[in-house]
PDB file of N, CA and C in Angstrom:
ATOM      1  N   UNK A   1     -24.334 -45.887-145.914  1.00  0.00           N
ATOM      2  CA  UNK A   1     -23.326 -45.730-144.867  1.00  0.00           C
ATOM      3  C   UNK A   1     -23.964 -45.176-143.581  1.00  0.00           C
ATOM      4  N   UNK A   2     -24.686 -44.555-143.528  1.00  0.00           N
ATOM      5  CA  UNK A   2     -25.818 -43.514-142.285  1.00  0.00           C
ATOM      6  C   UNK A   2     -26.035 -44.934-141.941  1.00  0.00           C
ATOM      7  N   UNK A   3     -27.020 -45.279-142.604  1.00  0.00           N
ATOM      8  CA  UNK A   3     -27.619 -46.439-142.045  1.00  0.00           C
ATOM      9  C   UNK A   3     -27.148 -47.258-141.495  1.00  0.00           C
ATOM     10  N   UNK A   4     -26.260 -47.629-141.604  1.00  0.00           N
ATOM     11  CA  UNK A   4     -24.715 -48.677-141.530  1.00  0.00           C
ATOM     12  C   UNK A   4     -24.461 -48.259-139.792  1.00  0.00           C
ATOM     13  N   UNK A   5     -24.139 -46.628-139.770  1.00  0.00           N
ATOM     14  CA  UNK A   5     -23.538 -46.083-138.285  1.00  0.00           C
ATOM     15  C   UNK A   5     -25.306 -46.221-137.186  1.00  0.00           C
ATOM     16  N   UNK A   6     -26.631 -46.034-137.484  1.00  0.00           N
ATOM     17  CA  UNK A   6     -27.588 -46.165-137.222  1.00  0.00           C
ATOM     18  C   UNK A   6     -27.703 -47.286-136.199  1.00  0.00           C
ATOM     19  N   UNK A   7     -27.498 -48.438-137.342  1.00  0.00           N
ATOM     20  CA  UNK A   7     -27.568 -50.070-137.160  1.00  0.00           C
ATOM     21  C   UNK A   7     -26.570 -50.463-135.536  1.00  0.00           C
ATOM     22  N   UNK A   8     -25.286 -49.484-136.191  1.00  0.00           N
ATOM     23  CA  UNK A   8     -24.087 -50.092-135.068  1.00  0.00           C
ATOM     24  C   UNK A   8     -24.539 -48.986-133.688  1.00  0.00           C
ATOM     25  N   UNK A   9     -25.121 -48.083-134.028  1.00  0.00           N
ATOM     26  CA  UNK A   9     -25.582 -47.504-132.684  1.00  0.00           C
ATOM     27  C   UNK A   9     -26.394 -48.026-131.772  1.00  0.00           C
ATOM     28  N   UNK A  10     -27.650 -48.641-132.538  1.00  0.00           N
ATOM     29  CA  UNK A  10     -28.552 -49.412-131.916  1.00  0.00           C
ATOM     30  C   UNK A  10     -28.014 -50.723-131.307  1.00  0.00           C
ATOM     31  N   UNK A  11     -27.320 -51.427-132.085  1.00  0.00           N
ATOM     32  CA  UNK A  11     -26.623 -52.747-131.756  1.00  0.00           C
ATOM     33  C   UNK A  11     -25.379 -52.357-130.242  1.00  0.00           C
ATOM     34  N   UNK A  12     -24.686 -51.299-130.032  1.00  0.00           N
ATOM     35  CA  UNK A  12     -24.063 -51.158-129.211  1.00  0.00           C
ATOM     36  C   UNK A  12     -25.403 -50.129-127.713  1.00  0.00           C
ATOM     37  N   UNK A  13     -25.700 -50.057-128.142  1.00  0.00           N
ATOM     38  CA  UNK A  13     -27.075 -49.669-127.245  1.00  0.00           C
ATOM     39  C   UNK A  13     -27.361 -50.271-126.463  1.00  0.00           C
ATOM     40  N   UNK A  14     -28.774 -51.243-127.307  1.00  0.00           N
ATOM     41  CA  UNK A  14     -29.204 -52.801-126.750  1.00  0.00           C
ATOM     42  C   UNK A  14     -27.915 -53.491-125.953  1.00  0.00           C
ATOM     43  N   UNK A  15     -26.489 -53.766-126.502  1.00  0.00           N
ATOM     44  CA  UNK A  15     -25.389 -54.568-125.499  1.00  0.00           C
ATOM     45  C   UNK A  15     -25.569 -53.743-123.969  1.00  0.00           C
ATOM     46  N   UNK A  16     -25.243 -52.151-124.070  1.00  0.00           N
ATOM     47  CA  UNK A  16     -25.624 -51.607-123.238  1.00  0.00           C
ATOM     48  C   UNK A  16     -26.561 -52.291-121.782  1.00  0.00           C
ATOM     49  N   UNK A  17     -27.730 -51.699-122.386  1.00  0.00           N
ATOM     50  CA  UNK A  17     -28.756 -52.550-121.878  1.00  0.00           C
ATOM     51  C   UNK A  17     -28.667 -53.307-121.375  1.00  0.00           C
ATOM     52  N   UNK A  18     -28.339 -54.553-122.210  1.00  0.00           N
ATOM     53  CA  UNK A  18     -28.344 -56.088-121.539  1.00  0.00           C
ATOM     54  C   UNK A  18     -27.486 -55.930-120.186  1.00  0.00           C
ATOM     55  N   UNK A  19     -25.824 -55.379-120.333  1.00  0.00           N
ATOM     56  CA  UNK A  19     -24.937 -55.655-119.585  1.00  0.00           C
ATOM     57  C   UNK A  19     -25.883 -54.734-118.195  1.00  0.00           C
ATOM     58  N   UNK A  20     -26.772 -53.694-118.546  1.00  0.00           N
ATOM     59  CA  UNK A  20     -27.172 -52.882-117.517  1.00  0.00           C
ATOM     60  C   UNK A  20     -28.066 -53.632-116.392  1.00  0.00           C
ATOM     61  N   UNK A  21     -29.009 -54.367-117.535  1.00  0.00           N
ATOM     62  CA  UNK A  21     -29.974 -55.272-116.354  1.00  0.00           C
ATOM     63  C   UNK A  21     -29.376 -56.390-116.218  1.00  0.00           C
ATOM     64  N   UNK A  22     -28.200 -56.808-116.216  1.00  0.00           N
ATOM     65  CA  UNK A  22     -27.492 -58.104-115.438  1.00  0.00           C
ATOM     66  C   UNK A  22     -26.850 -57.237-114.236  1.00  0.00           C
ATOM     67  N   UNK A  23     -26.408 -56.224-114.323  1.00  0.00           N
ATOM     68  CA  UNK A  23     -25.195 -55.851-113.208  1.00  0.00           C
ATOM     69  C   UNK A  23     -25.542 -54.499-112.795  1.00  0.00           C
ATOM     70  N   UNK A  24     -26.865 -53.848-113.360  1.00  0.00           N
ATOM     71  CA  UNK A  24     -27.069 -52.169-112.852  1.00  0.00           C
ATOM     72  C   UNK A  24     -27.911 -52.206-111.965  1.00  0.00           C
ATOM     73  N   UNK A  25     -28.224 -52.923-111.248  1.00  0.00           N
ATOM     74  CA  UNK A  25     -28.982 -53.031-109.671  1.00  0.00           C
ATOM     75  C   UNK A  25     -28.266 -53.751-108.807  1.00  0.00           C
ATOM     76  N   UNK A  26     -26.958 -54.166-108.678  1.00  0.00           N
ATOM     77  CA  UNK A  26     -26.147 -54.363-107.811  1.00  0.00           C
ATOM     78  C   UNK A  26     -24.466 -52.801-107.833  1.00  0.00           C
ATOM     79  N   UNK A  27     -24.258 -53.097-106.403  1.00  0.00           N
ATOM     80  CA  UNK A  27     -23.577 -51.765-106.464  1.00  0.00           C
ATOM     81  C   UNK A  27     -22.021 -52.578-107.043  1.00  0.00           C
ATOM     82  N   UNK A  28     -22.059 -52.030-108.707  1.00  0.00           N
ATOM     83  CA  UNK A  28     -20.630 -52.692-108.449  1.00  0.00           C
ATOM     84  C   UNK A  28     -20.151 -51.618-109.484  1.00  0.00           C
ATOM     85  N   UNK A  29     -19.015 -51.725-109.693  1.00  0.00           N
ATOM     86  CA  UNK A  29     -17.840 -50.957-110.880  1.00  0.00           C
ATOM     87  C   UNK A  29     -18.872 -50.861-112.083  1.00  0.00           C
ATOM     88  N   UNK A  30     -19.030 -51.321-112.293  1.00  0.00           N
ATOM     89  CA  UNK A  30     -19.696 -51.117-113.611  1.00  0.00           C
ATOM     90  C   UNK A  30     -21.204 -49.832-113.600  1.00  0.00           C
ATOM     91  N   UNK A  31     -22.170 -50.064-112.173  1.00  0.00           N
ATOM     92  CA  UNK A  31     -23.071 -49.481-112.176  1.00  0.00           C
ATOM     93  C   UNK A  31     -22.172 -47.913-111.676  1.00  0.00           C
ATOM     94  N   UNK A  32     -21.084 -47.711-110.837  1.00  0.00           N
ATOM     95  CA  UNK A  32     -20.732 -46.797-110.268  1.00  0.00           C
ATOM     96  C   UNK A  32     -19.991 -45.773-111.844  1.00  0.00           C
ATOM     97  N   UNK A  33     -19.476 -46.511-112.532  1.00  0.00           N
ATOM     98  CA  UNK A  33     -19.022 -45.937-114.215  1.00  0.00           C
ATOM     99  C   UNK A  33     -20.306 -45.270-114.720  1.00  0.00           C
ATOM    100  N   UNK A  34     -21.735 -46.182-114.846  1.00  0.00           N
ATOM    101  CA  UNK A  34     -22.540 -45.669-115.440  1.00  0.00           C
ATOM    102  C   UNK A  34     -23.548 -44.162-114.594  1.00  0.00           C
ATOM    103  N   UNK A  35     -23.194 -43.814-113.339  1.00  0.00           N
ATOM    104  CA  UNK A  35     -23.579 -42.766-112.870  1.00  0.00           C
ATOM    105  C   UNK A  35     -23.055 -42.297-112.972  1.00  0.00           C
ATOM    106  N   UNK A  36     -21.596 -41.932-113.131  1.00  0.00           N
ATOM    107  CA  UNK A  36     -20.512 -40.720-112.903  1.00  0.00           C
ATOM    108  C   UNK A  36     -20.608 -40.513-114.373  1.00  0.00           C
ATOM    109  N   UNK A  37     -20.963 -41.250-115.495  1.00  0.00           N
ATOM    110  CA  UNK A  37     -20.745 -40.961-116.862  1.00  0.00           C
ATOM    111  C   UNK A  37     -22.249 -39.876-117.149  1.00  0.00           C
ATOM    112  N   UNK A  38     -23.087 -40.546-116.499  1.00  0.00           N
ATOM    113  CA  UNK A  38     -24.559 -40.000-116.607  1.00  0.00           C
ATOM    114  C   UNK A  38     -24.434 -38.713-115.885  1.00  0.00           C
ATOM    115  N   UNK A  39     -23.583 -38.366-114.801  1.00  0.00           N
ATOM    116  CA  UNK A  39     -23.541 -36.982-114.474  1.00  0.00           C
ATOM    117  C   UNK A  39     -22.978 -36.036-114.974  1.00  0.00           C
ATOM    118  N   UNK A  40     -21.710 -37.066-115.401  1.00  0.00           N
ATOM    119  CA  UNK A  40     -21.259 -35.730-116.173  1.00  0.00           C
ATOM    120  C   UNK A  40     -21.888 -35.501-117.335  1.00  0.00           C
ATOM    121  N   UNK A  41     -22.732 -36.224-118.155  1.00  0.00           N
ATOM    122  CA  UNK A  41     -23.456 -35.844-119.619  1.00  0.00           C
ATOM    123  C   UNK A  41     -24.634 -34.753-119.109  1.00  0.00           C
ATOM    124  N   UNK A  42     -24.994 -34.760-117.782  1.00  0.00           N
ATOM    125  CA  UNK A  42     -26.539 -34.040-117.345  1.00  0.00           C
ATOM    126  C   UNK A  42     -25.667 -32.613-116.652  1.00  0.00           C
ATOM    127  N   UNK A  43     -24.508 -32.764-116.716  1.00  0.00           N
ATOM    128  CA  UNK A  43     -24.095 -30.947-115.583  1.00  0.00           C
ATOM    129  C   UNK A  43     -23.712 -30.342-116.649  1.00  0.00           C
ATOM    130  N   UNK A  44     -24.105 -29.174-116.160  1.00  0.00           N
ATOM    131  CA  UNK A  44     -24.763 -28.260-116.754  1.00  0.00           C
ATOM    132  C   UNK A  44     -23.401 -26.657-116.222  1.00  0.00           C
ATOM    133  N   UNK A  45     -22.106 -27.414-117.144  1.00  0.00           N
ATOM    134  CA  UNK A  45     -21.025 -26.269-117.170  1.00  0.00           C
ATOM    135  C   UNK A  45     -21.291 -24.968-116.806  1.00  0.00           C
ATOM    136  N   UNK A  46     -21.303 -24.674-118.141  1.00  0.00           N
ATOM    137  CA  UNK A  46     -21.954 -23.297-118.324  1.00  0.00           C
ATOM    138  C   UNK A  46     -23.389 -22.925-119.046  1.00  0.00           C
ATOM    139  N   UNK A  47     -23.412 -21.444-118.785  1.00  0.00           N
ATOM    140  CA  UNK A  47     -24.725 -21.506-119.659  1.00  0.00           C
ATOM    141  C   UNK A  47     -24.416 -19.990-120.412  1.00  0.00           C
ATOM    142  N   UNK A  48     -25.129 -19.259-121.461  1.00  0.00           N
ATOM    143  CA  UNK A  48     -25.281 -17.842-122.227  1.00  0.00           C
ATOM    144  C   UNK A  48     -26.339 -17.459-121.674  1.00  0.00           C
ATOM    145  N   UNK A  49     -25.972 -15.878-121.330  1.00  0.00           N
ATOM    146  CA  UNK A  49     -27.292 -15.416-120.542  1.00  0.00           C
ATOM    147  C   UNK A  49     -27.388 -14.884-122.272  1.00  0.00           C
ATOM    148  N   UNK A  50     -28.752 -14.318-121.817  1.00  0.00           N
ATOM    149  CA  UNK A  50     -29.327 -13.366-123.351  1.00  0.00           C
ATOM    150  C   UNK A  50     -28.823 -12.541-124.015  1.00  0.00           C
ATOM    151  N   UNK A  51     -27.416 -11.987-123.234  1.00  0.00           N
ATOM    152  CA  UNK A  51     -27.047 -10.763-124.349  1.00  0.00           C
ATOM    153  C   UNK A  51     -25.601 -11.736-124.436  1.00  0.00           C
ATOM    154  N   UNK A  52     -25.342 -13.389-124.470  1.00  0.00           N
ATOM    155  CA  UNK A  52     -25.098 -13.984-125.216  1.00  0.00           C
ATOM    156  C   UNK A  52     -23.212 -13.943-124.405  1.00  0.00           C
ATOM    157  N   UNK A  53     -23.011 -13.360-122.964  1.00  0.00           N
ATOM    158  CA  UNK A  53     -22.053 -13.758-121.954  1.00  0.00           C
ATOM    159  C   UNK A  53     -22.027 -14.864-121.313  1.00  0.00           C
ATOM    160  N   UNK A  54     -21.207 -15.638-120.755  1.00  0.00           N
ATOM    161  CA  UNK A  54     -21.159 -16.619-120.129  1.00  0.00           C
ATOM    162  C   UNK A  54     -21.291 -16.531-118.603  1.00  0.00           C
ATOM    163  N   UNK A  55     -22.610 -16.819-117.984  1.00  0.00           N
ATOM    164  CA  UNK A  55     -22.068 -16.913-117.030  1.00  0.00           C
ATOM    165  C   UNK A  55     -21.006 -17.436-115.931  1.00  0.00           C
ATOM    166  N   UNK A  56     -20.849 -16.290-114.970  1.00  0.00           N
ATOM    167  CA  UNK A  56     -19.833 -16.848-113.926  1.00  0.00           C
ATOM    168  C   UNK A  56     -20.069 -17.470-112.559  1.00  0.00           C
ATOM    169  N   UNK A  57     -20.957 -16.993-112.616  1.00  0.00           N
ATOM    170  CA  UNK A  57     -21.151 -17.458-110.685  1.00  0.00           C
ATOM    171  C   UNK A  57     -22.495 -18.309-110.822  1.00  0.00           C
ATOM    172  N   UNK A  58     -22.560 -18.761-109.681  1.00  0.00           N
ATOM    173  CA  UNK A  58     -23.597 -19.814-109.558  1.00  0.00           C
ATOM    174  C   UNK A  58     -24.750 -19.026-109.969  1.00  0.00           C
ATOM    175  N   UNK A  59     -24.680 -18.046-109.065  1.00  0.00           N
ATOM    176  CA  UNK A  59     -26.139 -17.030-108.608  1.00  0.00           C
ATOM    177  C   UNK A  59     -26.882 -16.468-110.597  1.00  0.00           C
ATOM    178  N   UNK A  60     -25.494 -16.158-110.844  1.00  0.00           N
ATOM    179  CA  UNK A  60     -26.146 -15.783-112.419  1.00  0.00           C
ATOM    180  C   UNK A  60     -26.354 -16.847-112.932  1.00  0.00           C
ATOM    181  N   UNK A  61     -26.090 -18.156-113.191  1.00  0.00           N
ATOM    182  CA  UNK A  61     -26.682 -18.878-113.752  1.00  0.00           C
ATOM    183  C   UNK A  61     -28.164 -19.629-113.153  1.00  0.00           C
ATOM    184  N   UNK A  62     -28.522 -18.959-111.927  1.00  0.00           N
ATOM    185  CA  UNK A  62     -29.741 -19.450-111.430  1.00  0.00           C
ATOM    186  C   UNK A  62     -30.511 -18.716-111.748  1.00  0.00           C
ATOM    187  N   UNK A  63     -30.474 -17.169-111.914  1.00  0.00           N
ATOM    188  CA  UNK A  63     -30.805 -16.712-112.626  1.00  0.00           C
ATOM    189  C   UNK A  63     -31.294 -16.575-114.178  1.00  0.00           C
ATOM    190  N   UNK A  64     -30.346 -16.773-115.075  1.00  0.00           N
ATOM    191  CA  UNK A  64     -30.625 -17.282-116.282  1.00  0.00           C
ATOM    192  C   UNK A  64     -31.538 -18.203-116.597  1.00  0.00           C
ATOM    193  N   UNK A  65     -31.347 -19.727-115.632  1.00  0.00           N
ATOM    194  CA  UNK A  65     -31.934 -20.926-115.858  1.00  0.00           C
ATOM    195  C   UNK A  65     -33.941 -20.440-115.545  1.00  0.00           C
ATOM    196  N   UNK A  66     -34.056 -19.311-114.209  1.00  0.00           N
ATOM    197  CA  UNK A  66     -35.062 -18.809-114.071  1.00  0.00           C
ATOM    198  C   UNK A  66     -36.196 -17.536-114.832  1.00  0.00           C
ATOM    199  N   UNK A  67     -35.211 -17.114-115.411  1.00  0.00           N
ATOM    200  CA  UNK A  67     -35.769 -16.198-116.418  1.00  0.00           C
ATOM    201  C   UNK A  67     -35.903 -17.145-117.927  1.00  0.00           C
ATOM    202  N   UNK A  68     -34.949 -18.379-118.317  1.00  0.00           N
ATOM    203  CA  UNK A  68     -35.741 -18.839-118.865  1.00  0.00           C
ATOM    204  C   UNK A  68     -37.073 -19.481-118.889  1.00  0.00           C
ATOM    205  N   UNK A  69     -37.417 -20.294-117.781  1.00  0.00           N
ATOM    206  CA  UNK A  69     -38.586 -20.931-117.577  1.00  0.00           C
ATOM    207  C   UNK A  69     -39.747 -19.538-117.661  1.00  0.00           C
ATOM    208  N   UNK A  70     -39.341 -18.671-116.804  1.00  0.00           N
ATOM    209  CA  UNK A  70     -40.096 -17.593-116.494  1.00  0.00           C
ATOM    210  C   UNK A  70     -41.109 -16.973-118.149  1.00  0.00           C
ATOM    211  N   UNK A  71     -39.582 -17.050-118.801  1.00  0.00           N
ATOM    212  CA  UNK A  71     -40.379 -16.407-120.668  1.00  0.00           C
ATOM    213  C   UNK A  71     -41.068 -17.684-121.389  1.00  0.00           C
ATOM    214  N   UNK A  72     -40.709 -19.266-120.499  1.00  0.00           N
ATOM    215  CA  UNK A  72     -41.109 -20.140-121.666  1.00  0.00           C
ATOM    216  C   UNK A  72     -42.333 -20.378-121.086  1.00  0.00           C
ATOM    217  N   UNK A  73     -42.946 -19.693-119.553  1.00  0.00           N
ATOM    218  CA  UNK A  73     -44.059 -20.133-119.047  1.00  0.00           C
ATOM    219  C   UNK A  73     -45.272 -19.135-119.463  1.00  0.00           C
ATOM    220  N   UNK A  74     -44.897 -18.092-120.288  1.00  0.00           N
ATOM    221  CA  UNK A  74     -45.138 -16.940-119.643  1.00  0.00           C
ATOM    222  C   UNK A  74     -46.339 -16.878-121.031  1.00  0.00           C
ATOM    223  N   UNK A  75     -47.247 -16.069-121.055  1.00  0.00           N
ATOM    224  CA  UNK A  75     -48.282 -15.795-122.252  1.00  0.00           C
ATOM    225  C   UNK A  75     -47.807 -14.470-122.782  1.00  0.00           C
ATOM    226  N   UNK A  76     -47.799 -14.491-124.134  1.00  0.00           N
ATOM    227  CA  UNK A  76     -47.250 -13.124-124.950  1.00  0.00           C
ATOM    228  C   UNK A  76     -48.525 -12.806-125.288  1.00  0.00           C
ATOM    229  N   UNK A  77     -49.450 -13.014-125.235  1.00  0.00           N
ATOM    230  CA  UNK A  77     -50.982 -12.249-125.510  1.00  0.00           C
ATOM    231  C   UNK A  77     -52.245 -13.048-124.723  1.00  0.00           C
ATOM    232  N   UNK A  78     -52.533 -12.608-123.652  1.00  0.00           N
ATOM    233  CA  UNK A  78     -53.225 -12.617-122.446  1.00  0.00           C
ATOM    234  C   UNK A  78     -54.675 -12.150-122.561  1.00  0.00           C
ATOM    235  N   UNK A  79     -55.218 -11.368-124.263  1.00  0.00           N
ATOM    236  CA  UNK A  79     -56.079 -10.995-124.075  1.00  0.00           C
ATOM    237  C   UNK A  79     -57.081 -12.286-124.610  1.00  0.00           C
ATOM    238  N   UNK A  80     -57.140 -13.110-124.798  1.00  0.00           N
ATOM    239  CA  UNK A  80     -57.957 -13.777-125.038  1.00  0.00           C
ATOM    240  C   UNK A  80     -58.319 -15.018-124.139  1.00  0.00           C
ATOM    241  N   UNK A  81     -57.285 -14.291-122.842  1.00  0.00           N
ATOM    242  CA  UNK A  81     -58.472 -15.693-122.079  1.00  0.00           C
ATOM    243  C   UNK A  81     -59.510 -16.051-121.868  1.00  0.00           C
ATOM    244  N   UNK A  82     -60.505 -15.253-121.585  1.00  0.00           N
ATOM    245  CA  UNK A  82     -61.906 -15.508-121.764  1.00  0.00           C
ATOM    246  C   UNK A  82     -62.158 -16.178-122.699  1.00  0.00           C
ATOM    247  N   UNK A  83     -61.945 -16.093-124.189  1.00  0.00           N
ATOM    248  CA  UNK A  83     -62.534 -16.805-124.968  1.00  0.00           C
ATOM    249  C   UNK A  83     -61.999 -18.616-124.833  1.00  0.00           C
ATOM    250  N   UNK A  84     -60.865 -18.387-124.128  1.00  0.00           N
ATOM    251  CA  UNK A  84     -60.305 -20.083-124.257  1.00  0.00           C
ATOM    252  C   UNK A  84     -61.459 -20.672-122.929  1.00  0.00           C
ATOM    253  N   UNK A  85     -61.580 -19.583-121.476  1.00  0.00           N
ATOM    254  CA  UNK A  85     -62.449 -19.960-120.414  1.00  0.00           C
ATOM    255  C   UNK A  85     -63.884 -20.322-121.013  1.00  0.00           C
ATOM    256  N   UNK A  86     -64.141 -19.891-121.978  1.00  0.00           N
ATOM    257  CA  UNK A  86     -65.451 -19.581-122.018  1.00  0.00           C
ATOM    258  C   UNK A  86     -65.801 -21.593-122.517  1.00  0.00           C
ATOM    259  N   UNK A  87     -65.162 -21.830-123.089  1.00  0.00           N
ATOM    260  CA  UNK A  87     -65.307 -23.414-123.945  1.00  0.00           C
ATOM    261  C   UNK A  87     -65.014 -24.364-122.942  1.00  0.00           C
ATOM    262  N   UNK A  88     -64.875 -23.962-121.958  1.00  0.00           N
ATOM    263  CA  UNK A  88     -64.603 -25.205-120.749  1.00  0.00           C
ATOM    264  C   UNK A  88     -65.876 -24.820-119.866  1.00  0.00           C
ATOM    265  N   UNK A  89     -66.443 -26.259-119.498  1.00  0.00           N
ATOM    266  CA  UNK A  89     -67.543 -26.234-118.668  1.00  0.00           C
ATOM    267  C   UNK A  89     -67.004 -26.211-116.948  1.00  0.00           C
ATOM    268  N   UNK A  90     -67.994 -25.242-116.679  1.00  0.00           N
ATOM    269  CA  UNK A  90     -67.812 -25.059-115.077  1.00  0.00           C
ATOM    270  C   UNK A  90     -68.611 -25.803-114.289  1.00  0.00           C
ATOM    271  N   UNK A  91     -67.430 -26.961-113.838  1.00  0.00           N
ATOM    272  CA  UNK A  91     -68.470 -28.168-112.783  1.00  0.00           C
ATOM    273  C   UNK A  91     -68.486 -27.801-110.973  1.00  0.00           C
ATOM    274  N   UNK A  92     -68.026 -26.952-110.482  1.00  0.00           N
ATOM    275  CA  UNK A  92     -67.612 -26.152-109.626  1.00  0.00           C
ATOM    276  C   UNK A  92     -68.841 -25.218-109.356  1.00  0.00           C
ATOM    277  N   UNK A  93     -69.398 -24.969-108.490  1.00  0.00           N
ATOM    278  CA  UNK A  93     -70.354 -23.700-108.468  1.00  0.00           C
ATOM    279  C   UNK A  93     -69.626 -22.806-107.030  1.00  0.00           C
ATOM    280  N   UNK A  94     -70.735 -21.580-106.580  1.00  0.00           N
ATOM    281  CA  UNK A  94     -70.191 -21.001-106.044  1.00  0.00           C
ATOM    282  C   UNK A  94     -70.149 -21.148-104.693  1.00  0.00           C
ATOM    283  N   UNK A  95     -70.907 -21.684-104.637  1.00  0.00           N
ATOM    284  CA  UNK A  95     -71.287 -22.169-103.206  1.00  0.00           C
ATOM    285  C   UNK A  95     -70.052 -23.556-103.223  1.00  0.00           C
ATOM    286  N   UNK A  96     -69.667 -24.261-103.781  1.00  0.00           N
ATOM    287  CA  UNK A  96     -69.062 -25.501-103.488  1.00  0.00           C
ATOM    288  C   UNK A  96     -67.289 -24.597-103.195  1.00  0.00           C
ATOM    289  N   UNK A  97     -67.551 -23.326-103.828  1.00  0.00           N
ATOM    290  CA  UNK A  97     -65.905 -23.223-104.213  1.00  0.00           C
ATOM    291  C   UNK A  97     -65.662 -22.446-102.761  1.00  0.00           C
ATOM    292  N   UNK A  98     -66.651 -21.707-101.942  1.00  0.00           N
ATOM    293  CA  UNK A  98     -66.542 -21.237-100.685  1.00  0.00           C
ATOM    294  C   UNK A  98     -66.653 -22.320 -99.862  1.00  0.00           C
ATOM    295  N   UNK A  99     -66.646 -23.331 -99.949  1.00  0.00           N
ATOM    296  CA  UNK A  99     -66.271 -24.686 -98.838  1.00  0.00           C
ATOM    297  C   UNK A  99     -64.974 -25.455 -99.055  1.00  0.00           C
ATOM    298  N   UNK A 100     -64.570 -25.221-100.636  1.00  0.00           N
ATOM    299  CA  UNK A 100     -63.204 -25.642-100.740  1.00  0.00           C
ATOM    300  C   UNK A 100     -62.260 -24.434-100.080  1.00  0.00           C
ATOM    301  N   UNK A 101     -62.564 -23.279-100.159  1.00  0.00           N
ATOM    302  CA  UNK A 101     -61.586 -21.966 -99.862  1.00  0.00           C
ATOM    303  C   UNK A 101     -61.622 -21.462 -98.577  1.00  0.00           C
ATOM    304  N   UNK A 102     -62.437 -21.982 -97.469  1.00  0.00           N
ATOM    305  CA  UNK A 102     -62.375 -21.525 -96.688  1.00  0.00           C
ATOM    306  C   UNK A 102     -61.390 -22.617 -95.433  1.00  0.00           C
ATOM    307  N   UNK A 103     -60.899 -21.374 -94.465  1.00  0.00           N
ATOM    308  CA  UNK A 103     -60.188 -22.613 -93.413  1.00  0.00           C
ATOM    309  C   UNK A 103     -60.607 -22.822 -92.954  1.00  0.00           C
ATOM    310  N   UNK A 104     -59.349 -24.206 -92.489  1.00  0.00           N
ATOM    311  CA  UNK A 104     -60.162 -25.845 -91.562  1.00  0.00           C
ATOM    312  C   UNK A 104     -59.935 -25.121 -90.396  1.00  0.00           C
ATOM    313  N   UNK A 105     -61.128 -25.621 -89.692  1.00  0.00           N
ATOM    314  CA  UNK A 105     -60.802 -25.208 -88.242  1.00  0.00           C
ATOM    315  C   UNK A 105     -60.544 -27.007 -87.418  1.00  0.00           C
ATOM    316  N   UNK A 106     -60.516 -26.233 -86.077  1.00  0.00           N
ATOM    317  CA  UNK A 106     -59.693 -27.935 -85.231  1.00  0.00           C
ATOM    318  C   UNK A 106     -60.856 -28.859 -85.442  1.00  0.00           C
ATOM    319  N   UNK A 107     -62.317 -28.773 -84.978  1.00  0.00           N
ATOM    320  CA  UNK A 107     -63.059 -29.641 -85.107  1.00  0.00           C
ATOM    321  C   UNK A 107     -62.915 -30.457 -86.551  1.00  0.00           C
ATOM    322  N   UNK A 108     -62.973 -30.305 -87.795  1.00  0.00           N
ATOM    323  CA  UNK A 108     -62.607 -30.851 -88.845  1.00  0.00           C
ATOM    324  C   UNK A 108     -61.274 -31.518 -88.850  1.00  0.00           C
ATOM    325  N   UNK A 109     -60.044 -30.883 -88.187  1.00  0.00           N
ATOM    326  CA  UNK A 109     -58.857 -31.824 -88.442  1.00  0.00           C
ATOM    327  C   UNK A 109     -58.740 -33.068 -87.083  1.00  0.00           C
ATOM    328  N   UNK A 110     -59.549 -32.847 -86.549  1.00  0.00           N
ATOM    329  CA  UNK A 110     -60.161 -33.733 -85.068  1.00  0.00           C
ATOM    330  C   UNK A 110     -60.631 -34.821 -85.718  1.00  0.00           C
ATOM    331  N   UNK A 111     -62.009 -34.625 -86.638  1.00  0.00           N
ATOM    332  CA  UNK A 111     -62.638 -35.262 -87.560  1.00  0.00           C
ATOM    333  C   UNK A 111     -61.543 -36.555 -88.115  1.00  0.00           C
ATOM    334  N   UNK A 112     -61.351 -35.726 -88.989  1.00  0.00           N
ATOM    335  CA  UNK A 112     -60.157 -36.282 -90.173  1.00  0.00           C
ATOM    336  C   UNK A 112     -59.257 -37.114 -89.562  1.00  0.00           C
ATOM    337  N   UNK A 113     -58.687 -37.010 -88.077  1.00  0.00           N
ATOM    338  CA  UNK A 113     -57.948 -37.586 -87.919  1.00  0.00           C
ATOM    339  C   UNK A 113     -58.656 -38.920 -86.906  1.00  0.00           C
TER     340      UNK A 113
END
């Protein structure tokens, strides 16, 4: 029976599809249904901050959305960078990295241009 609902998902999918690349690059009823449906599946109501409230205002949920990225970017043990630096070869020397870091002055963007 799974398999059965699987089958009819895929099969109403693909119709999808088809009807999309006959008529979803012209502006008509049909393509204007499939953005307003696609927006509302991608907005983003509400959200739970961490101690698991809903936010209310915009500002707290920009918040939230930023302190998540912030913990999912973030390293929980920092002491071993060196050892991860150490296994990557340095094609960069020091002299090349004080010509990338230093500023352009006008004669060079004179150049360039």
């Amino acid at each position: 029976l799974q398999q059965a609902y699987v089958e009819e998902a895929l099969y109403w999918k693909s119709k999808a599809r088809i009807k999309w690349l006959q008529a979803g690059d012209r502006n008509t009823k049909f393509f204007q249904a499939c953005v307003k449906q696609r927006r509302g599946i991608n907005a983003v109501d509400n959200l739970l901050n961490n101690r698991g409230v809903k936010c209310k205002s915009k500002s707290e949920t920009v918040e939230v959305i930023s302190d998540y990225f912030q913990k999912m970017f973030q390293s929980e043990n920092p002491v071993f960078v060196e050892d991860v630096l150490s296994g990557i070869h340095v094609s960069i020397t020091a002299a090349m990295n004080l010509k990338l870091t230093r500023t352009v002055d006008e004669q060079e963007i004179k150049a360039a241009l």
